[in-house]
Protein backbone atom coordinates (compact mmCIF):
# COMPACT_ATOMS: atom_id res chain seq x y z
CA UNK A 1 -33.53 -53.23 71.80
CA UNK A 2 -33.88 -51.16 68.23
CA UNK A 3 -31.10 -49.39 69.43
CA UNK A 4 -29.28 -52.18 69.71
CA UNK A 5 -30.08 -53.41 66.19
CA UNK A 6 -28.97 -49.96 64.96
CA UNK A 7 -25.66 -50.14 66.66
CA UNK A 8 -24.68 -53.64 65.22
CA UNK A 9 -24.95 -52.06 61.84
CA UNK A 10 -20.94 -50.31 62.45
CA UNK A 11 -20.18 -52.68 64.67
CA UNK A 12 -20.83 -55.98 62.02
CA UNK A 13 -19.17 -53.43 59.16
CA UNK A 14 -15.77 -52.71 61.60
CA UNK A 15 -15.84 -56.67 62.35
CA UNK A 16 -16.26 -57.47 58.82
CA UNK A 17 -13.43 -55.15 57.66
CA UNK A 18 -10.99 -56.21 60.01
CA UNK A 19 -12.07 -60.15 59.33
CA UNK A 20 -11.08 -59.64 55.75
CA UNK A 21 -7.58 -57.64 57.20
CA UNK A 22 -6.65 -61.32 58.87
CA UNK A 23 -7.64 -63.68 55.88
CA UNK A 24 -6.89 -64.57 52.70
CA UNK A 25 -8.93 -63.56 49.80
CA UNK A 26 -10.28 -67.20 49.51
CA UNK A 27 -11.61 -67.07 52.68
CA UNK A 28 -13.30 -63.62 52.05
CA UNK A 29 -14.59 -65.49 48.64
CA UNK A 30 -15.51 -68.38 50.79
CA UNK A 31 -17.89 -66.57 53.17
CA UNK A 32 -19.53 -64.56 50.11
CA UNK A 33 -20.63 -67.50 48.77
CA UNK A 34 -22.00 -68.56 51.89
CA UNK A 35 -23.77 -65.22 52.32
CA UNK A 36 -25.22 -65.49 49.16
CA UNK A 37 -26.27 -68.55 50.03
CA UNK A 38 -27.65 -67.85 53.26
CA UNK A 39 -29.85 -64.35 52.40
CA UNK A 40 -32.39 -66.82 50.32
CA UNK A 41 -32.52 -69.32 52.50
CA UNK A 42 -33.38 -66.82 55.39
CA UNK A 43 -36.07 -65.52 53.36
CA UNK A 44 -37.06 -68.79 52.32
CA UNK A 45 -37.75 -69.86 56.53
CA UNK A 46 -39.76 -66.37 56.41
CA UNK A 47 -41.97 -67.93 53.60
CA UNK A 48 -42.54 -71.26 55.29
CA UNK A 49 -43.26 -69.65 58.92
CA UNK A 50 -45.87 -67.81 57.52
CA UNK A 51 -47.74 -70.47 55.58
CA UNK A 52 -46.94 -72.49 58.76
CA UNK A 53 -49.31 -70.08 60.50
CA UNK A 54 -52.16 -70.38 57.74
CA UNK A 55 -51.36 -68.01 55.13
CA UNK A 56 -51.52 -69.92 51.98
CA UNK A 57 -52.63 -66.84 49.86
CA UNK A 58 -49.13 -67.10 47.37
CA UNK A 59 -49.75 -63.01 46.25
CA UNK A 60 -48.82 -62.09 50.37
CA UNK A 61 -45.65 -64.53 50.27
CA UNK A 62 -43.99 -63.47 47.43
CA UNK A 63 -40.37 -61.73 47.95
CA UNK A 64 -41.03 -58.54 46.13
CA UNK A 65 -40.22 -55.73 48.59
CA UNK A 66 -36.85 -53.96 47.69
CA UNK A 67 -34.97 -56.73 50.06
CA UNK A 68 -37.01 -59.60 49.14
CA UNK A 69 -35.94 -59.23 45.57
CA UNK A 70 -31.94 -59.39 46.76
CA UNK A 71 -32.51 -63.51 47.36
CA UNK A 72 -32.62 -63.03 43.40
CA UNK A 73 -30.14 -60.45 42.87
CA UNK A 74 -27.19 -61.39 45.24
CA UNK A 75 -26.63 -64.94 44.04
CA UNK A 76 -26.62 -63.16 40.55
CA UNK A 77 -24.34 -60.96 41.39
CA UNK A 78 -21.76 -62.81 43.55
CA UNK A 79 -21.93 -66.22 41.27
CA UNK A 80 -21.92 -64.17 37.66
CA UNK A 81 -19.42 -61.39 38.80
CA UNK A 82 -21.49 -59.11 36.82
CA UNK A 83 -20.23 -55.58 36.99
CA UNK A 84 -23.77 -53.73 36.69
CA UNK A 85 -25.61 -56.50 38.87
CA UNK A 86 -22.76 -55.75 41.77
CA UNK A 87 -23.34 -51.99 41.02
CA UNK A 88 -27.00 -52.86 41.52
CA UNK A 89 -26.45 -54.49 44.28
CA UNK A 90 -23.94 -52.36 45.87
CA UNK A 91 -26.43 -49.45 45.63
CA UNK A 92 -29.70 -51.58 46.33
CA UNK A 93 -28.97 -53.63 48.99
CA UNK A 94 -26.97 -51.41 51.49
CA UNK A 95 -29.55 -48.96 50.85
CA UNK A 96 -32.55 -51.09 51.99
CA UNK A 97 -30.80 -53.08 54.77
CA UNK A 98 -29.70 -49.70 56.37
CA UNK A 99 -33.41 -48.41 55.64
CA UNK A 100 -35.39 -51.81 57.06
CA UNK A 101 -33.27 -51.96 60.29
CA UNK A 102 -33.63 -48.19 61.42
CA UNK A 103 -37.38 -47.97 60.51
CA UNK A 104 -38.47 -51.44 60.68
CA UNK A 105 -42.22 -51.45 59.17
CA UNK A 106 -44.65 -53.76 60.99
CA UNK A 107 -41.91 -55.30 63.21
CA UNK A 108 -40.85 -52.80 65.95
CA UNK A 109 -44.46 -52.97 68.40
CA UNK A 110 -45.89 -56.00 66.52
CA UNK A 111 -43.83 -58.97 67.49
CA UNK A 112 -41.22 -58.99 70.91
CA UNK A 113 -37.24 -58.48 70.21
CA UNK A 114 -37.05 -62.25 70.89
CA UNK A 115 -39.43 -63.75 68.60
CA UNK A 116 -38.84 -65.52 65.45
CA UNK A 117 -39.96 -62.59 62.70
CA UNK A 118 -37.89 -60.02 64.52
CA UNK A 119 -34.70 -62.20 64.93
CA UNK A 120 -35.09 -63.40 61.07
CA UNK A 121 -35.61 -59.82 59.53
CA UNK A 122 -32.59 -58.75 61.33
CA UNK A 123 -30.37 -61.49 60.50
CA UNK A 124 -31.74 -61.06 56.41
CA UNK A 125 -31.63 -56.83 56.21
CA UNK A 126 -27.54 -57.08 58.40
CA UNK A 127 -26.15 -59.65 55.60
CA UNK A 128 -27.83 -57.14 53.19
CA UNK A 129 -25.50 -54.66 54.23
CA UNK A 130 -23.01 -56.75 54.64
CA UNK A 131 -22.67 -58.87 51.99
CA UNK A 132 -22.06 -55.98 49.51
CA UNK A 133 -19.54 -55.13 51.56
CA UNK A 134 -17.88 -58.08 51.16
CA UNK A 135 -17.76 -57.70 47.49
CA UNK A 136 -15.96 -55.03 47.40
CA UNK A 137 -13.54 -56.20 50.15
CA UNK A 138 -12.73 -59.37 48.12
CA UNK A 139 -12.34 -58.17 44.83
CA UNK A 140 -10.68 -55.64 42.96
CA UNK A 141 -13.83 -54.18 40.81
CA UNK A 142 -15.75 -51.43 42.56
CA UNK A 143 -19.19 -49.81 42.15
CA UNK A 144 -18.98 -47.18 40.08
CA UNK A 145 -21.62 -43.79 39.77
CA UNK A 146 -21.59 -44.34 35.98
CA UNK A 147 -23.40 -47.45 36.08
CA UNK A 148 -26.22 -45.80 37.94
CA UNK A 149 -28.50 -45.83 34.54
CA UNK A 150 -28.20 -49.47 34.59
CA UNK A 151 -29.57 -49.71 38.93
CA UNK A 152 -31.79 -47.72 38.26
CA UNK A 153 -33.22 -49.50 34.98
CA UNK A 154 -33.21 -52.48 36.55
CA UNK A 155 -34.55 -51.09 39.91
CA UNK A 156 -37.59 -49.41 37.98
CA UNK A 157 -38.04 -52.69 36.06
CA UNK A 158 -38.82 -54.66 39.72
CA UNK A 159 -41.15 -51.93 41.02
CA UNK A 160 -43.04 -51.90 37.86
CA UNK A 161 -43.44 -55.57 38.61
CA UNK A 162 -43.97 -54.89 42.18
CA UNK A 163 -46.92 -52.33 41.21
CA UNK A 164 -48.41 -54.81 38.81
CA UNK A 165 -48.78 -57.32 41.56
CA UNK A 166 -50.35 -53.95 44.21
CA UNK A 167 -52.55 -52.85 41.13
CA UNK A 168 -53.96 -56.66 40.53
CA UNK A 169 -54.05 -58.26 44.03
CA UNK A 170 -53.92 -55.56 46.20
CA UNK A 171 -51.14 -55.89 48.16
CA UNK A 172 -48.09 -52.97 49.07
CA UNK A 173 -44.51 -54.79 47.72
CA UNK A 174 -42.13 -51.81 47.61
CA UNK A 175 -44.61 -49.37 49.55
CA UNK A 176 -46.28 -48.50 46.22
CA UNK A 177 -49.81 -48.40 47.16
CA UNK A 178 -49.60 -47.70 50.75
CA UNK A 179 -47.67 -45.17 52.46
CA UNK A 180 -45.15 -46.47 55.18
CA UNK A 181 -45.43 -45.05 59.12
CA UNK A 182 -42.61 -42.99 57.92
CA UNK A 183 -43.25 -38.92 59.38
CA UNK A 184 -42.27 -37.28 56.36
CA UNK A 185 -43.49 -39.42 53.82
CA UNK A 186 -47.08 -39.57 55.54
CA UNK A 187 -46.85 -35.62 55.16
CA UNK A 188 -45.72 -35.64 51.78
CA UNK A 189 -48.77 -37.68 50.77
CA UNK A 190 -51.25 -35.70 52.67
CA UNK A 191 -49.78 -32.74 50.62
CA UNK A 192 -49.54 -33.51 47.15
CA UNK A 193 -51.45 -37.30 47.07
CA UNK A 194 -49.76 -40.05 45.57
CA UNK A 195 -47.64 -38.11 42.69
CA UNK A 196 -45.99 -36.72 45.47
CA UNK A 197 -45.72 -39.32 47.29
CA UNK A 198 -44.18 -41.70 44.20
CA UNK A 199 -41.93 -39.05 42.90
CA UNK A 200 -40.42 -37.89 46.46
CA UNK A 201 -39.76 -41.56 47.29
CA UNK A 202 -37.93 -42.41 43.34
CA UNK A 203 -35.78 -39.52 44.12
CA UNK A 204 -34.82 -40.75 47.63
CA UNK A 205 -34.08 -43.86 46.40
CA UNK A 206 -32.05 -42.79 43.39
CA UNK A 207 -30.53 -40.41 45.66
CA UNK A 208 -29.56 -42.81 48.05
CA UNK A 209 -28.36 -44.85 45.64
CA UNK A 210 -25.92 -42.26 43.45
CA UNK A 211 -24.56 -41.41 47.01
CA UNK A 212 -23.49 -44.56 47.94
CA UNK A 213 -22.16 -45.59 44.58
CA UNK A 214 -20.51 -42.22 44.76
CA UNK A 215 -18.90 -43.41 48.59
CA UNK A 216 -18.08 -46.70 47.14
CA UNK A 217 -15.97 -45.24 44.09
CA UNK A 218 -14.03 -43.01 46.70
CA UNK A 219 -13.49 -45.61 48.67
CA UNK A 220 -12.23 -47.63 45.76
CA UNK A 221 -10.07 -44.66 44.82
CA UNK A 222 -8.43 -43.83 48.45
CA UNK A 223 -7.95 -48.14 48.50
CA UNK A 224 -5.53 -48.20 45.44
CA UNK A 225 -3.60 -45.24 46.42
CA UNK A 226 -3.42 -47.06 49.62
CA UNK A 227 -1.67 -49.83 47.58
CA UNK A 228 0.44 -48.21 45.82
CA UNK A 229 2.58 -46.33 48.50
């Protein structure tokens, strides 16, 4: 069933893509709003399941993993059209939809394929891939690598708040404080501790997100020449 999951990552892209082929651009406008819409409200049923069960302590049900904070940053940056924000986005959200779906922390072998948790973190971390997409499909602005000082300003900015909250109440928002069941990383700590551990996971992040600002821009590029002839 994970490979499944994995799979409907190209497949939801292709469908997207040719979607926006058939449609006007008010319709592509049309369903970003509703995707914007619809990523906080997901996260929102997430929120309210769990308290349902009995967890009232507010520190575990806050949305400050690197997808939780998108029910923030999305609306921001569909609804404002803010170039950075979309860069932010762009970079951010693709990045940790992709990352959540293939290695799925505490879902995979905790709750069945047809359960509630599995079914909603799916749903949430897909229109996190896809609603970036969708951005750039219905507007003429790209991301751009340039603007990477400004994600990654405003990415250090929400996992210095997301350490605060690990430091003071002991919890792990953005993997800060405890290592994910992630091979490599798990060795990485073992070698070098936490430094290590902090620094080798700021670079993969950064790195993941230059590249796919970088793919974005070329995309971007090859899109207007595409026009033109």
């Amino acid at each position: 069933m994970h490979i499944l999951e994995i799979l409907m990552i190209p497949l939801s892209c292709f469908w997207l893509i040719r979607w926006t082929r058939t449609h006007s651009r008010q319709s592509g406008r049309r369903l970003l709003h509703g995707f914007a819409i619809a990523i906080p409200l997901l996260e929102l049923t997430r929120i309210l399941w769990l308290y349902r069960l009995g967890e009232g302590y507010w520190v575990k049900l806050l949305p400050l993993h690197l997808c939780g904070l998108q029910i923030f940053f999305i609306p921001l940056a569909v609804f404002t059209r803010h170039p950075a924000l979309r860069s932010y986005v762009w970079a951010t959200s693709i990045l940790g939809g992709i990352t959540a779906i293939v290695y799925p922390a505490g879902i995979v072998g905790t709750y069945p394929f047809f359960h509630f948790q599995t079914l909603q973190s799916f749903a949430l971390h897909l229109l996190l891939i896809l609603t970036p997409l969708l951005i750039f499909l219905t507007d003429d602005d790209s991301p751009r690598l340039k603007q990477l000082p400004s994600v990654v300003l405003i990415l250090s900015g929400s996992a210095l708040c997301a350490f605060a909250v690990d430091w003071i109440w002991g919890q792990n928002y953005m993997f800060l404080r405890e290592v994910p069941q992630i091979a490599f990383l798990q060795a990485i700590k073992n070698w070098g501790g936490y430094p290590a551990y902090w620094l080798t996971l700021a670079a993969a992040v950064i790195a993941g997100c230059a590249l796919l600002l970088v793919l974005g821009e070329q995309w971007h590029r090859k899109k207007l020449e595409s026009s033109a002839d």
